[in-house]
PDB file of N, CA and C in Angstrom:
ATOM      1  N   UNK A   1     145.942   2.702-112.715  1.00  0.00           N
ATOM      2  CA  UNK A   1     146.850   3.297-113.672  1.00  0.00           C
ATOM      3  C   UNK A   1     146.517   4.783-113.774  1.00  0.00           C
ATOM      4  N   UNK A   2     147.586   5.795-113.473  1.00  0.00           N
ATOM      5  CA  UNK A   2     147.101   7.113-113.795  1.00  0.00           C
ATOM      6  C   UNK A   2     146.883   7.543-115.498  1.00  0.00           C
ATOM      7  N   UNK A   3     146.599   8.324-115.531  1.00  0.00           N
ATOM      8  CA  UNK A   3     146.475   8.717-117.013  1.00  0.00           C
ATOM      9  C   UNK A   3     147.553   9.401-117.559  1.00  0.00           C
ATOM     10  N   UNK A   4     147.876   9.019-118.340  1.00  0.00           N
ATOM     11  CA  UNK A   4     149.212   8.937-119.185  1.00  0.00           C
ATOM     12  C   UNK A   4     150.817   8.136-118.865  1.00  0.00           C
ATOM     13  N   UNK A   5     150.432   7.192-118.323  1.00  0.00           N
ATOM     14  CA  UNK A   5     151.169   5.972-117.927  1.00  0.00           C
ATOM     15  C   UNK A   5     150.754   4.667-119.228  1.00  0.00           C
ATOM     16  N   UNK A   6     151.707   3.703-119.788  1.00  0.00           N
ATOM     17  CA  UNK A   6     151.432   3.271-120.353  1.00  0.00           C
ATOM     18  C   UNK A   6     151.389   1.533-119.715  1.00  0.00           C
ATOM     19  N   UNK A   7     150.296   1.574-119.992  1.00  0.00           N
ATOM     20  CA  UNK A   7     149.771  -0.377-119.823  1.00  0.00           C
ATOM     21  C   UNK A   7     151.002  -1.019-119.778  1.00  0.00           C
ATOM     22  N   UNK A   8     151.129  -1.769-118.492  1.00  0.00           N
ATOM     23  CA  UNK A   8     152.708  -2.253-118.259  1.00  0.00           C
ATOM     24  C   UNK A   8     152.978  -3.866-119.398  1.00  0.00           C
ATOM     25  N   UNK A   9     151.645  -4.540-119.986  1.00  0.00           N
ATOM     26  CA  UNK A   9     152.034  -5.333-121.268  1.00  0.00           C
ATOM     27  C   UNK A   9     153.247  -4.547-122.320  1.00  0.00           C
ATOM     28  N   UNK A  10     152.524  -3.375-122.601  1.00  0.00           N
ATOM     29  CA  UNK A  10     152.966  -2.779-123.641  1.00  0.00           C
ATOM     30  C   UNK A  10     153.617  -2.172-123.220  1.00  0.00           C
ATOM     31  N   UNK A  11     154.277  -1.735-122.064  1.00  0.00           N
ATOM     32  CA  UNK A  11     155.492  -1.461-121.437  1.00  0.00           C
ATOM     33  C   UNK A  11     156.760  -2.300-121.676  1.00  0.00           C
ATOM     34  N   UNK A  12     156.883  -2.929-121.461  1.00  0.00           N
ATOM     35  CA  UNK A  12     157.293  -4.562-121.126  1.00  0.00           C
ATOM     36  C   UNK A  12     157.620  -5.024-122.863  1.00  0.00           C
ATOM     37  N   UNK A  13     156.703  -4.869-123.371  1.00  0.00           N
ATOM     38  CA  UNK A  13     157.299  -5.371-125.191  1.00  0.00           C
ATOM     39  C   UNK A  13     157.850  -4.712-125.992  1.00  0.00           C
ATOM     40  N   UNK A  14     157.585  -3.273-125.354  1.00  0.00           N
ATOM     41  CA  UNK A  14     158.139  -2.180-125.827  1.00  0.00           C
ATOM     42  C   UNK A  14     159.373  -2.391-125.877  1.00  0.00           C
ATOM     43  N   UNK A  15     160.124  -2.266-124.269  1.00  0.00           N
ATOM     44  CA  UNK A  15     161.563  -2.393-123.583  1.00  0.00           C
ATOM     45  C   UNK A  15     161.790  -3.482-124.362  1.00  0.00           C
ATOM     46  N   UNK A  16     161.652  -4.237-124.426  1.00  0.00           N
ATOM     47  CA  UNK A  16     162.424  -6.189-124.938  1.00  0.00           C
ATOM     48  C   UNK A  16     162.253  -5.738-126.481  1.00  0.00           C
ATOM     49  N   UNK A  17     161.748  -4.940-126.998  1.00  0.00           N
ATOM     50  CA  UNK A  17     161.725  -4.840-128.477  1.00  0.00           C
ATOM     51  C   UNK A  17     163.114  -3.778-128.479  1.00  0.00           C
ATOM     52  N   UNK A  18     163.073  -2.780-127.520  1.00  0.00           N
ATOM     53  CA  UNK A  18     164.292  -2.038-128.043  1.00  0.00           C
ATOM     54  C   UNK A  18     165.242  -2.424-127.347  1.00  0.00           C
ATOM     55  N   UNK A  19     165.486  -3.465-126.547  1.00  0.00           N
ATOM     56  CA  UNK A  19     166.740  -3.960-126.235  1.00  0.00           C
ATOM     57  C   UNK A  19     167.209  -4.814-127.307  1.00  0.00           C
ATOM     58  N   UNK A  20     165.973  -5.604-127.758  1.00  0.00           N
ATOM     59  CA  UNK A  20     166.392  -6.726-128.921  1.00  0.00           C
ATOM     60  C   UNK A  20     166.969  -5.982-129.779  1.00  0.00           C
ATOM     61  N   UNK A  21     166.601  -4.878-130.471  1.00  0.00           N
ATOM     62  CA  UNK A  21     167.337  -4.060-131.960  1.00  0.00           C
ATOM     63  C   UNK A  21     168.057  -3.153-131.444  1.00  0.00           C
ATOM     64  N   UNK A  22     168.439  -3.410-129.893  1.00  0.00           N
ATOM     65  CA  UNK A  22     169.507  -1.956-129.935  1.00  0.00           C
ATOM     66  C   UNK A  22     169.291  -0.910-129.980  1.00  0.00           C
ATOM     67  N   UNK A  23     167.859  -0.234-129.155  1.00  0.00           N
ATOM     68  CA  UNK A  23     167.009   0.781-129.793  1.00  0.00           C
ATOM     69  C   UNK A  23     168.006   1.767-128.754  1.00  0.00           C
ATOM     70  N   UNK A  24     168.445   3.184-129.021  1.00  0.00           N
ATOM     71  CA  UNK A  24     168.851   3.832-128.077  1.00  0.00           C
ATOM     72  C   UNK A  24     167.431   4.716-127.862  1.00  0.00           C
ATOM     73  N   UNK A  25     167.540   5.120-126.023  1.00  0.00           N
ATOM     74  CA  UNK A  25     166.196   5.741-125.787  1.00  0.00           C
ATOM     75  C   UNK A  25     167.003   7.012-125.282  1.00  0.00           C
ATOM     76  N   UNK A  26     166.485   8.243-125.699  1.00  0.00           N
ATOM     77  CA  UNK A  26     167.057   9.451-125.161  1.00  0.00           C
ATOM     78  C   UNK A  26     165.734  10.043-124.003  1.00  0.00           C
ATOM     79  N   UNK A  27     165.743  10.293-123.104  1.00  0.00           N
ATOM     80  CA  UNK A  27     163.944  10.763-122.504  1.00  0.00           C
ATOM     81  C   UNK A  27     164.711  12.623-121.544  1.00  0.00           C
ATOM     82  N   UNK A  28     163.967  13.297-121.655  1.00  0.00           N
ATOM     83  CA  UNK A  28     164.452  14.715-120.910  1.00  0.00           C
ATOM     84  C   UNK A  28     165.435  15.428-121.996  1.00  0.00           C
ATOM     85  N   UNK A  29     164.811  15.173-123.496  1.00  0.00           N
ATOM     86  CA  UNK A  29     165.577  15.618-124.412  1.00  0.00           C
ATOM     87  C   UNK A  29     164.594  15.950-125.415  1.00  0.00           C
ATOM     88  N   UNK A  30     164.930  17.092-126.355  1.00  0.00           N
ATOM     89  CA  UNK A  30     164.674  17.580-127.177  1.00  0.00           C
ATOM     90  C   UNK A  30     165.383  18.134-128.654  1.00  0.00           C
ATOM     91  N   UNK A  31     164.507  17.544-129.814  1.00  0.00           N
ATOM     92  CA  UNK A  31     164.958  17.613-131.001  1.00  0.00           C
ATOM     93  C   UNK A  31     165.478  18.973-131.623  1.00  0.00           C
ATOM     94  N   UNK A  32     166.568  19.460-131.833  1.00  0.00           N
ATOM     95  CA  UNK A  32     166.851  20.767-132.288  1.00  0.00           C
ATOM     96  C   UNK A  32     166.781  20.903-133.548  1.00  0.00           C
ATOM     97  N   UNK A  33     167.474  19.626-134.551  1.00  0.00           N
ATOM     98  CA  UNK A  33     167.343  19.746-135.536  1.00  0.00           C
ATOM     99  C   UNK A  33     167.946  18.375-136.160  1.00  0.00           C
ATOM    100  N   UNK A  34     166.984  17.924-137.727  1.00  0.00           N
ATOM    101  CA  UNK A  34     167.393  17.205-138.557  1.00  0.00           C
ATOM    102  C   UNK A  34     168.557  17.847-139.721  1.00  0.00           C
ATOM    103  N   UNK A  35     169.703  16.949-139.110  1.00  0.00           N
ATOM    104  CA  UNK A  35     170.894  17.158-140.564  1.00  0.00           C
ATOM    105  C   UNK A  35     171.243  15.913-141.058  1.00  0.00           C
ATOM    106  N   UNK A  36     172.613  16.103-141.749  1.00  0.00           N
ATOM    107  CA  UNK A  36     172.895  15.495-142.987  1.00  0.00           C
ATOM    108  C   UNK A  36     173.764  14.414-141.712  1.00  0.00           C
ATOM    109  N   UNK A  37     174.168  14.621-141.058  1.00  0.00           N
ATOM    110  CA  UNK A  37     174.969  13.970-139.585  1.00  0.00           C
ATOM    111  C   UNK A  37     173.630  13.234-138.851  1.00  0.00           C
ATOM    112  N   UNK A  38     172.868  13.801-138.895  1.00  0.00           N
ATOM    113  CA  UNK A  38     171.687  13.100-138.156  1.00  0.00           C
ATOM    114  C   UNK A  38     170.930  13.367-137.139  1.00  0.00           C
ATOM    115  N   UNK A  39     170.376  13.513-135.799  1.00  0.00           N
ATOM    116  CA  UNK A  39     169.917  14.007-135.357  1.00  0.00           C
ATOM    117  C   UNK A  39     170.263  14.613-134.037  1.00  0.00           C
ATOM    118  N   UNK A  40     170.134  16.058-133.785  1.00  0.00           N
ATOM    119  CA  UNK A  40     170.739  16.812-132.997  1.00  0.00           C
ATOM    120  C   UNK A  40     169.504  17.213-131.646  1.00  0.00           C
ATOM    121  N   UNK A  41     170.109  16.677-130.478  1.00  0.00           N
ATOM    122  CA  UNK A  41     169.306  16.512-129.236  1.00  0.00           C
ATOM    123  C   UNK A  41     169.609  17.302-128.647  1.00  0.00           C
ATOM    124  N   UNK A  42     168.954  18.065-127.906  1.00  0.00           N
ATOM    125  CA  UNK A  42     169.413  19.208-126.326  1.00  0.00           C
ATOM    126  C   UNK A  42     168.804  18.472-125.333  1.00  0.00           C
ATOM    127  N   UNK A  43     169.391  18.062-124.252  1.00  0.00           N
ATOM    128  CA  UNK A  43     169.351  17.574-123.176  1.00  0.00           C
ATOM    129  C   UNK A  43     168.770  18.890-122.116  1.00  0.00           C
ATOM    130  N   UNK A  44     168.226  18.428-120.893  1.00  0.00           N
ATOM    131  CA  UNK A  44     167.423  19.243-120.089  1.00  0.00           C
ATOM    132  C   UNK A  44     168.989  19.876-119.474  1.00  0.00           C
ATOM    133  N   UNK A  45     169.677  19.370-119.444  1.00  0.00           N
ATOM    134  CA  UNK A  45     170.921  20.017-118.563  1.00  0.00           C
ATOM    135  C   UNK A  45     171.820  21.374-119.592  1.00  0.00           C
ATOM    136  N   UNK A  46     171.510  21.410-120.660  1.00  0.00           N
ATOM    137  CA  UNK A  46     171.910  22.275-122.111  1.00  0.00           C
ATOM    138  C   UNK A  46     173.055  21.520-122.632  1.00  0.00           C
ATOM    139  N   UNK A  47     173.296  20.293-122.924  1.00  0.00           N
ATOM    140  CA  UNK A  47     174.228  19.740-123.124  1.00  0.00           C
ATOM    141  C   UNK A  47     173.673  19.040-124.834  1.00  0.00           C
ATOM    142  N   UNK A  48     174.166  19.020-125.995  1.00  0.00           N
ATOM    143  CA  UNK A  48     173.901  18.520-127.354  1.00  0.00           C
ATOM    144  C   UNK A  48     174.745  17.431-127.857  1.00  0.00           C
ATOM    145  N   UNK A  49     173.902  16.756-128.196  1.00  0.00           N
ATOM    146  CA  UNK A  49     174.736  15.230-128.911  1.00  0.00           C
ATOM    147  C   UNK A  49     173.979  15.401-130.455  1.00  0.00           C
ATOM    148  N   UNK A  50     174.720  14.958-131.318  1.00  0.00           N
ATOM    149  CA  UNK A  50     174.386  14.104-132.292  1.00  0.00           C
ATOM    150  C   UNK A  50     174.314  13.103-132.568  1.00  0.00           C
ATOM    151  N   UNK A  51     173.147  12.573-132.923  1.00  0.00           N
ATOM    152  CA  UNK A  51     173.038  10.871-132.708  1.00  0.00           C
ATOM    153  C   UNK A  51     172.502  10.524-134.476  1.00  0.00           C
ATOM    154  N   UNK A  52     174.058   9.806-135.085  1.00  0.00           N
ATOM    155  CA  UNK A  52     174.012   9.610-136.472  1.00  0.00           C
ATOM    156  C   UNK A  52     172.756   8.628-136.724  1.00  0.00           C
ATOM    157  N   UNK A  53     172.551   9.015-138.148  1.00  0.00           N
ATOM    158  CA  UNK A  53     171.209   8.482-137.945  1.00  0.00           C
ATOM    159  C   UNK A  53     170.528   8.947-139.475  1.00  0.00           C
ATOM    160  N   UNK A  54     169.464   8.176-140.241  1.00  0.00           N
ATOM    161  CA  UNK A  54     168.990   8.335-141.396  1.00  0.00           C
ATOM    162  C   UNK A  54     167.872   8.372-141.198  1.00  0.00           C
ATOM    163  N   UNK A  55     167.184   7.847-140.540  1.00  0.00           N
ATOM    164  CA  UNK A  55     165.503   8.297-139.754  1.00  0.00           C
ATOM    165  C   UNK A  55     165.335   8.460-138.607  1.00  0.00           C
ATOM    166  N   UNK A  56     164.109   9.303-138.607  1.00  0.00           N
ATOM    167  CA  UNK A  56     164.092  10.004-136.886  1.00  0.00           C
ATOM    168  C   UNK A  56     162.165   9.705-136.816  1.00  0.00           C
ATOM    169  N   UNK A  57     162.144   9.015-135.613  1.00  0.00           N
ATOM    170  CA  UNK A  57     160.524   8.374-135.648  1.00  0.00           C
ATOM    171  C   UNK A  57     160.733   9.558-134.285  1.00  0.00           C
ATOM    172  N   UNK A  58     159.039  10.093-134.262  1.00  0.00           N
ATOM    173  CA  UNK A  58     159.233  10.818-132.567  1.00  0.00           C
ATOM    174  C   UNK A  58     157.893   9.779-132.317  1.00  0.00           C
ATOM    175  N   UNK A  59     158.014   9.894-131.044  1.00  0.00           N
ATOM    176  CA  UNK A  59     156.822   9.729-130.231  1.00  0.00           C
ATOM    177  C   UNK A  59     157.161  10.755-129.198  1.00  0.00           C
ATOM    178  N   UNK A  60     155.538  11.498-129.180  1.00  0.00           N
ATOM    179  CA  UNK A  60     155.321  12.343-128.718  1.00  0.00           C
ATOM    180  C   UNK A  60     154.076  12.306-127.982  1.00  0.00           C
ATOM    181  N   UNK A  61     153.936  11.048-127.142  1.00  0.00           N
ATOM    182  CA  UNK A  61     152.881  10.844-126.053  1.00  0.00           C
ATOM    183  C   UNK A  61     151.366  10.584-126.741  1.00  0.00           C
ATOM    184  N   UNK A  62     150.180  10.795-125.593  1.00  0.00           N
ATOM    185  CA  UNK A  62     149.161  10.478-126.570  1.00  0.00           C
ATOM    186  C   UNK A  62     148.023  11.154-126.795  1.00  0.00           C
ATOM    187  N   UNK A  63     148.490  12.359-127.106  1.00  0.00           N
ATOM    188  CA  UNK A  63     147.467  13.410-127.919  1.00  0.00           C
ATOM    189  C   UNK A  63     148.037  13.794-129.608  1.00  0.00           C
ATOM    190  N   UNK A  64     147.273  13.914-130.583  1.00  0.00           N
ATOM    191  CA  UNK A  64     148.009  14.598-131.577  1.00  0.00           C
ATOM    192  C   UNK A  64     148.332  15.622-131.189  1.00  0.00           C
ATOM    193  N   UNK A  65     149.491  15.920-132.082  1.00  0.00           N
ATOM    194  CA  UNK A  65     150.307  17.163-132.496  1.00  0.00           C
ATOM    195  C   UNK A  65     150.344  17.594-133.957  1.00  0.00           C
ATOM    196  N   UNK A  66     149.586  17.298-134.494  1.00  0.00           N
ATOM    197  CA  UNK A  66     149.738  17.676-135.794  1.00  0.00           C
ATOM    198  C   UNK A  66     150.671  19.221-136.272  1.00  0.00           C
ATOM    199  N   UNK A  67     150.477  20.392-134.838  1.00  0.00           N
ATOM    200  CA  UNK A  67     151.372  21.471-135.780  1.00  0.00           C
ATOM    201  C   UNK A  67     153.040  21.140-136.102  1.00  0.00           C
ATOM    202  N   UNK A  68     153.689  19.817-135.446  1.00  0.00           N
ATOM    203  CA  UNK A  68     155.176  19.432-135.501  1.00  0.00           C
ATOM    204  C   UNK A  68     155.337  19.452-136.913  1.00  0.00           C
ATOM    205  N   UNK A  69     154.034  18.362-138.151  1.00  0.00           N
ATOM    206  CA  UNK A  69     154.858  18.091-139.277  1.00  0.00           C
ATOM    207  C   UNK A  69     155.023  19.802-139.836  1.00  0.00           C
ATOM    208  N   UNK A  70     153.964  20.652-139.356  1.00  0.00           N
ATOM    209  CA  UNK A  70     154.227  22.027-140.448  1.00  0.00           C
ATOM    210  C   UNK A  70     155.985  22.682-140.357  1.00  0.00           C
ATOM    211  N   UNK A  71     156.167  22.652-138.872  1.00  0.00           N
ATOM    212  CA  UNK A  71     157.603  22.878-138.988  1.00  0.00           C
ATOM    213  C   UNK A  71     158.791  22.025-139.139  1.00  0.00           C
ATOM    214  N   UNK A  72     158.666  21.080-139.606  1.00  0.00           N
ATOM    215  CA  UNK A  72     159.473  19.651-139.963  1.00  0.00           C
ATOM    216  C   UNK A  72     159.995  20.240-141.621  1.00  0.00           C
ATOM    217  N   UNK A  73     161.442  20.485-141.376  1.00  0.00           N
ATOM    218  CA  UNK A  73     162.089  20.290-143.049  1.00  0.00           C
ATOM    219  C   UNK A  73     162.483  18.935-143.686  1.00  0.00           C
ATOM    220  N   UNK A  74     162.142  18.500-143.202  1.00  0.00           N
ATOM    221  CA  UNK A  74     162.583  16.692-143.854  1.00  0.00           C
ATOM    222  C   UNK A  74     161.842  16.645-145.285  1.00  0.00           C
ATOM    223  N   UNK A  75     162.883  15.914-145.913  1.00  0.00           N
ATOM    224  CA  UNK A  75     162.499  15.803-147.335  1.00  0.00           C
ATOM    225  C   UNK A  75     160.764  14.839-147.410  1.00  0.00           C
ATOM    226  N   UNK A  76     160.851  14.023-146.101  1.00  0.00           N
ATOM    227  CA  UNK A  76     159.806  13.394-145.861  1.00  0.00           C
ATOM    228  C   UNK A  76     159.232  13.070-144.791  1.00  0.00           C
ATOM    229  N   UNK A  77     158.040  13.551-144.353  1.00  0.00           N
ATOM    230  CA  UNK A  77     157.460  13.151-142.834  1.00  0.00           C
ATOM    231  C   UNK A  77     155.960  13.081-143.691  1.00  0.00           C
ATOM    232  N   UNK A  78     156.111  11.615-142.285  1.00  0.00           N
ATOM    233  CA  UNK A  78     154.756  10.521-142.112  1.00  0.00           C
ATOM    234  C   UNK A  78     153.989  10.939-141.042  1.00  0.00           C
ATOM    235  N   UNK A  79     152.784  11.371-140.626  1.00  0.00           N
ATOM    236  CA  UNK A  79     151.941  11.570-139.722  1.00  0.00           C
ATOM    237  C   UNK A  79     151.256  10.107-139.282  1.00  0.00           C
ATOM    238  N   UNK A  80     151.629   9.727-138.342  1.00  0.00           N
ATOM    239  CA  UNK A  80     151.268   8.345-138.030  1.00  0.00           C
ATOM    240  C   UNK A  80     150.444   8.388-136.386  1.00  0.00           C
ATOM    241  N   UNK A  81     150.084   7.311-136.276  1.00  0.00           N
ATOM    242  CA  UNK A  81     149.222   6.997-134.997  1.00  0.00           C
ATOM    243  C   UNK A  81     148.288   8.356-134.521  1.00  0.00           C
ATOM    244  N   UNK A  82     148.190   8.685-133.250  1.00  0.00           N
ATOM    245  CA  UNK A  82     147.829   9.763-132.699  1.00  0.00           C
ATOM    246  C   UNK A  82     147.925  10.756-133.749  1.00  0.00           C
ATOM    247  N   UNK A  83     148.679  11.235-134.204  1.00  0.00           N
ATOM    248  CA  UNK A  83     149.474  12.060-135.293  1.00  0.00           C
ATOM    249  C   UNK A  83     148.200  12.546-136.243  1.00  0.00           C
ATOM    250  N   UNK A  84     147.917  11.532-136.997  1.00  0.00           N
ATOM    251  CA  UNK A  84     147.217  11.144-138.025  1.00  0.00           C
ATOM    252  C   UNK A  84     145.971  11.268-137.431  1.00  0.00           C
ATOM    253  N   UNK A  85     145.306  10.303-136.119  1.00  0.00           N
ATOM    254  CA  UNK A  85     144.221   9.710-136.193  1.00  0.00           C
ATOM    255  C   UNK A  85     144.138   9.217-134.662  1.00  0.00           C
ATOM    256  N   UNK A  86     143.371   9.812-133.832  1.00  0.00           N
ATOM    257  CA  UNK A  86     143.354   9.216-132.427  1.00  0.00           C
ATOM    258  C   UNK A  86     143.554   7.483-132.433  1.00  0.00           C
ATOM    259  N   UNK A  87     144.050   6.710-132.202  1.00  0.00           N
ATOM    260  CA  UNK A  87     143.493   5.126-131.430  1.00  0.00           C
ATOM    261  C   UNK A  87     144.236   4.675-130.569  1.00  0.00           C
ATOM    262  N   UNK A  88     144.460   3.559-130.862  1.00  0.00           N
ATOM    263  CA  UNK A  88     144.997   2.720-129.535  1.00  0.00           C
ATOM    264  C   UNK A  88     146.662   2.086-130.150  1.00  0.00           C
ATOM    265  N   UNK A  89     147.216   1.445-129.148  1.00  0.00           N
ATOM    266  CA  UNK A  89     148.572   1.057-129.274  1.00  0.00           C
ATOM    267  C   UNK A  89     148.453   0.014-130.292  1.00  0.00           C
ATOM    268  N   UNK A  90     147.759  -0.741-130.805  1.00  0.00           N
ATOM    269  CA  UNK A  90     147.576  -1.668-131.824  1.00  0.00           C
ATOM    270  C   UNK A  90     147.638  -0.479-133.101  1.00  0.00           C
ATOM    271  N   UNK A  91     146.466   0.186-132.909  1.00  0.00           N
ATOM    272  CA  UNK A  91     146.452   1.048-134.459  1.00  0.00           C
ATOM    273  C   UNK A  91     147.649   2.001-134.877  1.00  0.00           C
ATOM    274  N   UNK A  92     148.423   2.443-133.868  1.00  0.00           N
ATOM    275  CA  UNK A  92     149.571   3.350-133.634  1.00  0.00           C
ATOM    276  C   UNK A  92     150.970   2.077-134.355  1.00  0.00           C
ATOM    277  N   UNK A  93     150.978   0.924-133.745  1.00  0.00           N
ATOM    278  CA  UNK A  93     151.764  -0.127-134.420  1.00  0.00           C
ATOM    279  C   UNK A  93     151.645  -0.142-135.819  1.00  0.00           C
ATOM    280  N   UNK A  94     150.651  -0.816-136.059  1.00  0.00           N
ATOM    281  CA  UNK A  94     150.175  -1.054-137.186  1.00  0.00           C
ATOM    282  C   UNK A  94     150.369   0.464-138.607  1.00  0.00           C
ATOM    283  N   UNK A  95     150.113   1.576-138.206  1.00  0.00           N
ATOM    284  CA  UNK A  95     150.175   2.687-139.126  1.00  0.00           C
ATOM    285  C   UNK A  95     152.013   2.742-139.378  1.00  0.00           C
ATOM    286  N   UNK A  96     152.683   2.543-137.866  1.00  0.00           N
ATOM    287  CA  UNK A  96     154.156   2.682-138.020  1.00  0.00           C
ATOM    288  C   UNK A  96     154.754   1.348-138.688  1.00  0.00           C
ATOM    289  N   UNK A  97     153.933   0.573-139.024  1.00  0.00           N
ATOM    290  CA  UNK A  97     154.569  -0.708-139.657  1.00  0.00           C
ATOM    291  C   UNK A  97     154.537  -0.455-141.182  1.00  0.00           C
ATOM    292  N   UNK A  98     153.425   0.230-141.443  1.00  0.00           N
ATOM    293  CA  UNK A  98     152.915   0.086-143.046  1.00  0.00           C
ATOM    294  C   UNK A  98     153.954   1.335-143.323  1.00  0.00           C
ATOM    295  N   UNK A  99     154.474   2.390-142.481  1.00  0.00           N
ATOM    296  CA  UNK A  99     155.340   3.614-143.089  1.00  0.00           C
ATOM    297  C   UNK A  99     156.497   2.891-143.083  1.00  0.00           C
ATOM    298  N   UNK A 100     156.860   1.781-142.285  1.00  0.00           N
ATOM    299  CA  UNK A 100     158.068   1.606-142.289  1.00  0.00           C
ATOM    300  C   UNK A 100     158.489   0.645-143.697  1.00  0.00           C
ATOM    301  N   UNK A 101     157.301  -0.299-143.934  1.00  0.00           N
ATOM    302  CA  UNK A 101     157.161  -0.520-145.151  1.00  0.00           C
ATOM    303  C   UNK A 101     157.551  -0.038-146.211  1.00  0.00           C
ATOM    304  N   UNK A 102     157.289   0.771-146.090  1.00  0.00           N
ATOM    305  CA  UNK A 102     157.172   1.940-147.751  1.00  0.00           C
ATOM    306  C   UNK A 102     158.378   2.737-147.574  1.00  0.00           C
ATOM    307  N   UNK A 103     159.514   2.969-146.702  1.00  0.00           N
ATOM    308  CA  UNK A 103     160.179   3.515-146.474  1.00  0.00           C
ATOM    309  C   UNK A 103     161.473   3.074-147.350  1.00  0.00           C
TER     310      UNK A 103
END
């Protein structure tokens, strides 16, 4: 496995989890901005969609990023997994379960 490839288990439950709920996956895209419409994507080609929408989860691979929440205007952002706290795909679940909880 090279490094930064993800464990094909958790590959695999991933996909069947967002096929089961209908998850749409955008990948070669980037967040421009949170509105009241929902969330506004730039595509690598310069092309923008809005994809309606009331929460916006990122995953953003597996190093923190902590400087994202400073420029985040959302009335509310959760620092979760990596984010928060280096671990593993269990602890990264688990932190996004308990926010989704409380949400």
């Amino acid at each position: 496995m090279k490094h930064g490839d993800v464990p094909r288990m958790n590959k695999d439950f991933l996909l069947d989890a967002f096929a089961y709920y209908g998850t749409q996956i955008c990948t070669s895209a980037k967040l421009t901005e949170v509105c009241d419409e929902g969330a506004v994507l730039e595509f690598s080609d310069g092309t923008q969609q809005t994809i309606p929408c009331d929460t916006v989860i990122m995953s953003v691979g597996y190093r923190p990023l902590r400087s994202m929440k400073d420029g985040l205007t959302a009335k509310e952002v959760y620092e979760i997994g990596d984010g928060r706290q280096v671990g593993n795909v269990l602890t990264c679940i688990a932190d996004a379960y308990k926010v989704a909880c409380e949400i």
